[in-house]
PDB file of N, CA and C in Angstrom:
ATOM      1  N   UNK A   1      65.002 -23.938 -22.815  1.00  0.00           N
ATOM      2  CA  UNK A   1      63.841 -23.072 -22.827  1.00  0.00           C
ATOM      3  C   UNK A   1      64.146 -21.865 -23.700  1.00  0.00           C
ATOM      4  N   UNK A   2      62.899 -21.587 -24.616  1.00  0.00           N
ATOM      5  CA  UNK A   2      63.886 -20.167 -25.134  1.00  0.00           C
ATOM      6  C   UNK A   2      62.929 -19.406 -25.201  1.00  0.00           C
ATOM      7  N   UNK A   3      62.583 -18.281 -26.035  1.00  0.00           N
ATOM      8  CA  UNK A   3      61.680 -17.187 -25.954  1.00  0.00           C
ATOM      9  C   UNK A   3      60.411 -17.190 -25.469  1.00  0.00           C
ATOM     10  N   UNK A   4      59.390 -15.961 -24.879  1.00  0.00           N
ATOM     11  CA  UNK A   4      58.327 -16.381 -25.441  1.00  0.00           C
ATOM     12  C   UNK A   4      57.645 -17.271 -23.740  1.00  0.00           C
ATOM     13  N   UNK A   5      58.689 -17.636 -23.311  1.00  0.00           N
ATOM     14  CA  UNK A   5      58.352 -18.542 -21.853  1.00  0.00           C
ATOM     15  C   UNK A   5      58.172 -17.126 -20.932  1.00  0.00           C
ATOM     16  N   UNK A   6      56.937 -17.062 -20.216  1.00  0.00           N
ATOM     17  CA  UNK A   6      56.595 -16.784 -19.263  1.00  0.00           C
ATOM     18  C   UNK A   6      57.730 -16.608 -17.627  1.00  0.00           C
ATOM     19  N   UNK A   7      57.895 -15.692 -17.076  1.00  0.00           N
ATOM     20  CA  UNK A   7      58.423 -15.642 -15.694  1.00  0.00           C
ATOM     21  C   UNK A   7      58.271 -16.900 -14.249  1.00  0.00           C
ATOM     22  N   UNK A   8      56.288 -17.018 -14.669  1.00  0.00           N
ATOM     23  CA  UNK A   8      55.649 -18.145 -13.935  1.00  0.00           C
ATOM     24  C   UNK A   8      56.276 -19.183 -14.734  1.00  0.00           C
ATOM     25  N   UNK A   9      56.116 -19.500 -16.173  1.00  0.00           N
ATOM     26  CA  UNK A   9      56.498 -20.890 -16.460  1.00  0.00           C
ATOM     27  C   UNK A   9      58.100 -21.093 -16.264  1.00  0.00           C
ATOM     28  N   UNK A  10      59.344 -20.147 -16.696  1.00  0.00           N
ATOM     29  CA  UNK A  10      60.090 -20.433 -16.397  1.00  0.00           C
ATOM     30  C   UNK A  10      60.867 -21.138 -14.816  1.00  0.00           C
ATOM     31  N   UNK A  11      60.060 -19.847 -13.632  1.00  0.00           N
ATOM     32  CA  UNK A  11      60.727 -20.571 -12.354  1.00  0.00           C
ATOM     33  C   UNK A  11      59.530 -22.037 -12.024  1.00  0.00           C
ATOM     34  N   UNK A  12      58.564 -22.185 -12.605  1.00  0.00           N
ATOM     35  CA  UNK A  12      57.567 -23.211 -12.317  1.00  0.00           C
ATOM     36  C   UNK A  12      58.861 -25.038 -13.033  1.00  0.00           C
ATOM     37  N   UNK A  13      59.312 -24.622 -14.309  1.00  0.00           N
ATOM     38  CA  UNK A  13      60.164 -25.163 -15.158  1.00  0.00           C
ATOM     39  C   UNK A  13      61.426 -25.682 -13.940  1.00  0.00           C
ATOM     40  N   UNK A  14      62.067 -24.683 -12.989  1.00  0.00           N
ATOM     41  CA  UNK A  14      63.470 -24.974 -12.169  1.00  0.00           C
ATOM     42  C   UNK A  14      62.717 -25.595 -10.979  1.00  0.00           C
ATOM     43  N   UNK A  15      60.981 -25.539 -10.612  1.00  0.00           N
ATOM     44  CA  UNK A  15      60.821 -26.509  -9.260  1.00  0.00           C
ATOM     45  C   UNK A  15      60.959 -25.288  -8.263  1.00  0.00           C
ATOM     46  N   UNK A  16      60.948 -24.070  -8.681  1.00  0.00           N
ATOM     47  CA  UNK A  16      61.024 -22.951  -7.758  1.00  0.00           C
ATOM     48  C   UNK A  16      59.749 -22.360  -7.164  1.00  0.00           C
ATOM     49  N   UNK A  17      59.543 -22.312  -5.930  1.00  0.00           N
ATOM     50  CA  UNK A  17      57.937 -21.015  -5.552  1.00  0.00           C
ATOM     51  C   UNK A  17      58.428 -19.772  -5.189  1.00  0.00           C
ATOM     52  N   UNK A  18      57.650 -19.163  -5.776  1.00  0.00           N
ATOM     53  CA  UNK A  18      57.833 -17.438  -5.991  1.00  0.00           C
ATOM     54  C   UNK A  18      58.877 -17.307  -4.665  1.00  0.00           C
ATOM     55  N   UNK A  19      58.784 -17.891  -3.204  1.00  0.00           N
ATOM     56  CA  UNK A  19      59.411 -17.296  -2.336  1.00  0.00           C
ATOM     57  C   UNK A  19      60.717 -17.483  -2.590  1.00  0.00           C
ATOM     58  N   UNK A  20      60.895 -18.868  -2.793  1.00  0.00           N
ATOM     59  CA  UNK A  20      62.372 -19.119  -3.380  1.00  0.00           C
ATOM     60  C   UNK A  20      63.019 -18.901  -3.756  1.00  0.00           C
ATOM     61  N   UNK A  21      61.930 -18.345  -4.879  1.00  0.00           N
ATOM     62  CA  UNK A  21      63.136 -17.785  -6.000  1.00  0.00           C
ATOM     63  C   UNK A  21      63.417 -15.819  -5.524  1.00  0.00           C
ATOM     64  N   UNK A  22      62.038 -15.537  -4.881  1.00  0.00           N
ATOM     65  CA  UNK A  22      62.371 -14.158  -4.035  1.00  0.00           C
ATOM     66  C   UNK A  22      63.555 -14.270  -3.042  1.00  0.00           C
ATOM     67  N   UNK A  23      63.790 -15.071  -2.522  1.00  0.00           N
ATOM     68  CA  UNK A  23      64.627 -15.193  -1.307  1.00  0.00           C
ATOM     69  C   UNK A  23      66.377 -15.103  -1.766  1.00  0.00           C
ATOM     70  N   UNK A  24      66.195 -16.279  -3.138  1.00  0.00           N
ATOM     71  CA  UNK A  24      67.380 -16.450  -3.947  1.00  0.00           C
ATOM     72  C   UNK A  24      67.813 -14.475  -4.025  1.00  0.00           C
ATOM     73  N   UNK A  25      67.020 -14.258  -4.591  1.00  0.00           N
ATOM     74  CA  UNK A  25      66.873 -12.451  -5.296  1.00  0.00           C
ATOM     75  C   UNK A  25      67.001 -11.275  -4.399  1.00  0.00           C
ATOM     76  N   UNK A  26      66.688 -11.282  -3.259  1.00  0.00           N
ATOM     77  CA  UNK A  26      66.792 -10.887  -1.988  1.00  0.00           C
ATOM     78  C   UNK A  26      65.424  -9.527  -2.205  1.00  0.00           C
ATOM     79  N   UNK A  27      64.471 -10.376  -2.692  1.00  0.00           N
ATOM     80  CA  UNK A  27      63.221  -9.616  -2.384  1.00  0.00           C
ATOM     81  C   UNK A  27      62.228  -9.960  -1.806  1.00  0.00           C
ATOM     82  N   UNK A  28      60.979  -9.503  -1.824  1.00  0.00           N
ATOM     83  CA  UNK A  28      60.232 -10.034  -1.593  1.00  0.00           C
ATOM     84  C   UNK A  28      58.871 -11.340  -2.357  1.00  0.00           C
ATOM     85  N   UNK A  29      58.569 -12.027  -1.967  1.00  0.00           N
ATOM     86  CA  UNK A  29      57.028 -12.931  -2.856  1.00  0.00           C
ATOM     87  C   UNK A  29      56.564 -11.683  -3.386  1.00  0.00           C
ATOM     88  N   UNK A  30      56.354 -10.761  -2.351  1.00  0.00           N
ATOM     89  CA  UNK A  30      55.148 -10.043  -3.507  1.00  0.00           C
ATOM     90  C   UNK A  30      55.672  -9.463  -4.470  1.00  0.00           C
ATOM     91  N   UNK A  31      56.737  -9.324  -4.381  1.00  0.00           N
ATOM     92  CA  UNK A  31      57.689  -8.566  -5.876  1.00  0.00           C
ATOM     93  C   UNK A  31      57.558  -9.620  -6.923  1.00  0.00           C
ATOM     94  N   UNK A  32      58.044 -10.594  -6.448  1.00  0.00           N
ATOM     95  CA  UNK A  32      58.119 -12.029  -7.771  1.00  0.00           C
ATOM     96  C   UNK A  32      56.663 -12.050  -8.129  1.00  0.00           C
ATOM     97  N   UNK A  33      55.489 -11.707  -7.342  1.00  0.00           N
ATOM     98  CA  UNK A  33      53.869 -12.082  -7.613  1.00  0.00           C
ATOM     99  C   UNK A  33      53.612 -11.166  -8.602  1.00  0.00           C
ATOM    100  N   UNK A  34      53.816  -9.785  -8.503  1.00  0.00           N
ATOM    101  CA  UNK A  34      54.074  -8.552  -8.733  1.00  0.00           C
ATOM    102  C   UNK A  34      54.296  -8.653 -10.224  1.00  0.00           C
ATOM    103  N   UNK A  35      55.471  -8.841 -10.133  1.00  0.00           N
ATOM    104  CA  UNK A  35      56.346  -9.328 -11.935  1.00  0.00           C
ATOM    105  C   UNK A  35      55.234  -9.759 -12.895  1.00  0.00           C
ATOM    106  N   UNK A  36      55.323 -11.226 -12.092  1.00  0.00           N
ATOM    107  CA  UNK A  36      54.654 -12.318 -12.759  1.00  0.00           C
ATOM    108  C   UNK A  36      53.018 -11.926 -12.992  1.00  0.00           C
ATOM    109  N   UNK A  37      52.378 -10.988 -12.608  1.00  0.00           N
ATOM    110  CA  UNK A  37      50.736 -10.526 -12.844  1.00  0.00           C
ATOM    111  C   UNK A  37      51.252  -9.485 -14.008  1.00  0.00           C
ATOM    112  N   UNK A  38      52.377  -8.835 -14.431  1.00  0.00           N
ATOM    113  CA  UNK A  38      52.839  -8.101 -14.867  1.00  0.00           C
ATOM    114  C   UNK A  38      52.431  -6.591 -14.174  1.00  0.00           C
ATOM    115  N   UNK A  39      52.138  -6.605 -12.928  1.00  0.00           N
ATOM    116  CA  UNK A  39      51.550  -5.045 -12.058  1.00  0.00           C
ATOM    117  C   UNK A  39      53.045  -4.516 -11.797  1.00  0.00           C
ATOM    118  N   UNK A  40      54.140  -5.189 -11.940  1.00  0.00           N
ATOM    119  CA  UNK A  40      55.103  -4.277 -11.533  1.00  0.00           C
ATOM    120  C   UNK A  40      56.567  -4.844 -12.388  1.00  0.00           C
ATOM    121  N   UNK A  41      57.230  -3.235 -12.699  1.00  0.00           N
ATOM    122  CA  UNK A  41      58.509  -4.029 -13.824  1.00  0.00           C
ATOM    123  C   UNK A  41      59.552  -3.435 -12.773  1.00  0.00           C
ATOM    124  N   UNK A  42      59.915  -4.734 -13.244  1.00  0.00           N
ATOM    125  CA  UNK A  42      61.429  -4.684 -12.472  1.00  0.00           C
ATOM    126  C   UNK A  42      62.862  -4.394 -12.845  1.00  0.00           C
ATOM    127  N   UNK A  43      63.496  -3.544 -12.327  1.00  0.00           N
ATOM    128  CA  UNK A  43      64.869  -3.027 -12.500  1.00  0.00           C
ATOM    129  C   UNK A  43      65.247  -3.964 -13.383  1.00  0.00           C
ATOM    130  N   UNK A  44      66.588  -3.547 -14.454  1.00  0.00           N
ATOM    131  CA  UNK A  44      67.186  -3.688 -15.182  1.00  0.00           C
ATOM    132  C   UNK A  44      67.996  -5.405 -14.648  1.00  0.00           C
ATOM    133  N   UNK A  45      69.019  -4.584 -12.971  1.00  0.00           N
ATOM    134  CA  UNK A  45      69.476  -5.379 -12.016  1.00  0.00           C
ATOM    135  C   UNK A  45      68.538  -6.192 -11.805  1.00  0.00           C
ATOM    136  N   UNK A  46      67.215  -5.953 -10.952  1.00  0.00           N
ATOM    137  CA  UNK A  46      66.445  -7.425 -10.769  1.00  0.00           C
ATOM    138  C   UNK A  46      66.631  -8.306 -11.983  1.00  0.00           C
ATOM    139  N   UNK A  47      65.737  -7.748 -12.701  1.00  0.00           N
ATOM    140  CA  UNK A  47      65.880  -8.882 -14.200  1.00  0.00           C
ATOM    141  C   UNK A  47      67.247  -9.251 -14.841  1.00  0.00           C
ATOM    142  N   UNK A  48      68.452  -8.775 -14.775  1.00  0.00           N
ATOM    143  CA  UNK A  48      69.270  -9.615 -14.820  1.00  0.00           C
ATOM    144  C   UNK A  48      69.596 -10.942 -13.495  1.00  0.00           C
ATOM    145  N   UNK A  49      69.257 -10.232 -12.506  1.00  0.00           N
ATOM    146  CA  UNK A  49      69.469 -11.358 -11.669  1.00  0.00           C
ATOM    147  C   UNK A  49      68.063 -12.479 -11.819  1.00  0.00           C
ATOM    148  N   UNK A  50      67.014 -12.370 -11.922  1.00  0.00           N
ATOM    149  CA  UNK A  50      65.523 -13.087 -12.676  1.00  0.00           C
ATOM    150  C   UNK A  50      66.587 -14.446 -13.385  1.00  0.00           C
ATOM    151  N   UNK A  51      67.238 -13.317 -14.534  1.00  0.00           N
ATOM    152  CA  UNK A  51      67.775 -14.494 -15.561  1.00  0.00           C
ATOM    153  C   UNK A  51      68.670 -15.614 -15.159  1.00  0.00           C
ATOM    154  N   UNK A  52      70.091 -14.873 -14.313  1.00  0.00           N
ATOM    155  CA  UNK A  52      70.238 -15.357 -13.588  1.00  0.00           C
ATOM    156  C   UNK A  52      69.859 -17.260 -13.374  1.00  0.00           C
ATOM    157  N   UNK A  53      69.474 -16.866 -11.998  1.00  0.00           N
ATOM    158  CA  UNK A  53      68.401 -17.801 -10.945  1.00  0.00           C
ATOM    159  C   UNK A  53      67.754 -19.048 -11.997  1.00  0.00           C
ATOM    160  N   UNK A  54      67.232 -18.468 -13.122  1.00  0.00           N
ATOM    161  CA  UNK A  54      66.375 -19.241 -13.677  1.00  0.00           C
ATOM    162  C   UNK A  54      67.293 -19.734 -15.105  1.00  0.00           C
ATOM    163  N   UNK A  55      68.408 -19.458 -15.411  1.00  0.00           N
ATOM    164  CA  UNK A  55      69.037 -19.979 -16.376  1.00  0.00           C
ATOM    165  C   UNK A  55      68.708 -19.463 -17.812  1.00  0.00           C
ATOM    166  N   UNK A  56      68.257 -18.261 -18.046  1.00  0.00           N
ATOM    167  CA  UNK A  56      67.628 -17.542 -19.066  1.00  0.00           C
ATOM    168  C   UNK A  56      68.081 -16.612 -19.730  1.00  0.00           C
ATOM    169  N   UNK A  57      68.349 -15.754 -20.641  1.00  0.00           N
ATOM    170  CA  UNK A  57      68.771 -14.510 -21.261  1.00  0.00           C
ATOM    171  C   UNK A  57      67.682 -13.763 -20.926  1.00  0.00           C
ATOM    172  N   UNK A  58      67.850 -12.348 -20.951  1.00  0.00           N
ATOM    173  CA  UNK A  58      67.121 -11.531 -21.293  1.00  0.00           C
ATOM    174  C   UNK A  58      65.802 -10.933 -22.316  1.00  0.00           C
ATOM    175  N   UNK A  59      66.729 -11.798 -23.774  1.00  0.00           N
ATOM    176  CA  UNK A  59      65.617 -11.764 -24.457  1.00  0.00           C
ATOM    177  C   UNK A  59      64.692 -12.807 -24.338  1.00  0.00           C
ATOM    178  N   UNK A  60      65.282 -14.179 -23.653  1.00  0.00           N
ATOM    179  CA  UNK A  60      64.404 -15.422 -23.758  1.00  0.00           C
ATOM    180  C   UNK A  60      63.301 -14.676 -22.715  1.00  0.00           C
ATOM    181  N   UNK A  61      63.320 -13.983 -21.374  1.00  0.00           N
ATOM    182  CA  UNK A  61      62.226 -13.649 -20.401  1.00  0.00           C
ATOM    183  C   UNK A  61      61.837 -12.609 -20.928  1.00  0.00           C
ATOM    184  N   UNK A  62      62.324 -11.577 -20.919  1.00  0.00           N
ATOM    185  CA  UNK A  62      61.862 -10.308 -20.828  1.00  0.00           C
ATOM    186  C   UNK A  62      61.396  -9.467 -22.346  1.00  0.00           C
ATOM    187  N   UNK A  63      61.946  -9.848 -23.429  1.00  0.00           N
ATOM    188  CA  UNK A  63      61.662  -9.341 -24.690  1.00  0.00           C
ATOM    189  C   UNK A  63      60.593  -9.623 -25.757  1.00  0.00           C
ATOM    190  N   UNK A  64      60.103  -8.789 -25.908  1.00  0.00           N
ATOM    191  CA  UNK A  64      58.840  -8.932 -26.734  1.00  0.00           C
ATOM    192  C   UNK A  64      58.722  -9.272 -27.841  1.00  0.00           C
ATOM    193  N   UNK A  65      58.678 -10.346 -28.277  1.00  0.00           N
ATOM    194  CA  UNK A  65      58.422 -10.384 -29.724  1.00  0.00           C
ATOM    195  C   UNK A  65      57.837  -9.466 -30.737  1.00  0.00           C
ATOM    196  N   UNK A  66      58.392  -9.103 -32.296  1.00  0.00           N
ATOM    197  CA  UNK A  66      57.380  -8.243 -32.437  1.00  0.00           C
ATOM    198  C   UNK A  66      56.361  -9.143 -33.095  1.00  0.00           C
ATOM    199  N   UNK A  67      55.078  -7.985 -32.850  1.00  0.00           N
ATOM    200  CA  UNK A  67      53.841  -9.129 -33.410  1.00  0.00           C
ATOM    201  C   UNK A  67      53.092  -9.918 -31.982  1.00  0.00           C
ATOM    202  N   UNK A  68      53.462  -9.670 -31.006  1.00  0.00           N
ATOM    203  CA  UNK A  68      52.732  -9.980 -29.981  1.00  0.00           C
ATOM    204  C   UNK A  68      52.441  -8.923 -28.472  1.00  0.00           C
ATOM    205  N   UNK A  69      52.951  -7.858 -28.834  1.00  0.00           N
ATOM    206  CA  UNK A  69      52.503  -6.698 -28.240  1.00  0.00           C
ATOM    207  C   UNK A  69      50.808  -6.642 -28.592  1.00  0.00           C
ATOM    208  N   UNK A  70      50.640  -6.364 -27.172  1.00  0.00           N
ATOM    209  CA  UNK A  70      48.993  -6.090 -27.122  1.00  0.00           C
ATOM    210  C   UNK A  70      48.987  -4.752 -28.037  1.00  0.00           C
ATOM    211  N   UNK A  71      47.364  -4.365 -28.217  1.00  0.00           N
ATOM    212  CA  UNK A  71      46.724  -3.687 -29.106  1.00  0.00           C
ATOM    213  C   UNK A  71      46.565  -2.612 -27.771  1.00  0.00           C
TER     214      UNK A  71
END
């Protein structure tokens, strides 16, 4: 999987539901729901552990391409 993949598509990709992969993380669903609507960003620590869990880098989840930042 590499850039550009979504939070939802990535843990959707490992067979994971938000709780799962919250539980793995030691948070809560609504934090992983949270993320994934993009209503809430998560610590540095969460998102390394995100990557973690789901087998990902940092830039593959979390980094923006340039050129696809909203207006």
């Amino acid at each position: 999987m590499g850039a550009n993949y979504t939070m939802k598509q990535a843990r959707a990709a490992k067979g994971l539901s938000q709780q799962e992969l919250a539980d793995r993380l030691g948070v809560s669903r609504q934090t992983i729901n949270a993320i994934e609507k993009g209503d809430y960003n998560p610590t540095i620590r969460l998102c390394i552990g995100i990557c973690r869990v789901l087998g990902l880098t940092l830039n593959d989840l979390f980094w923006e391409e340039e050129g696809t930042k909203e207006k």
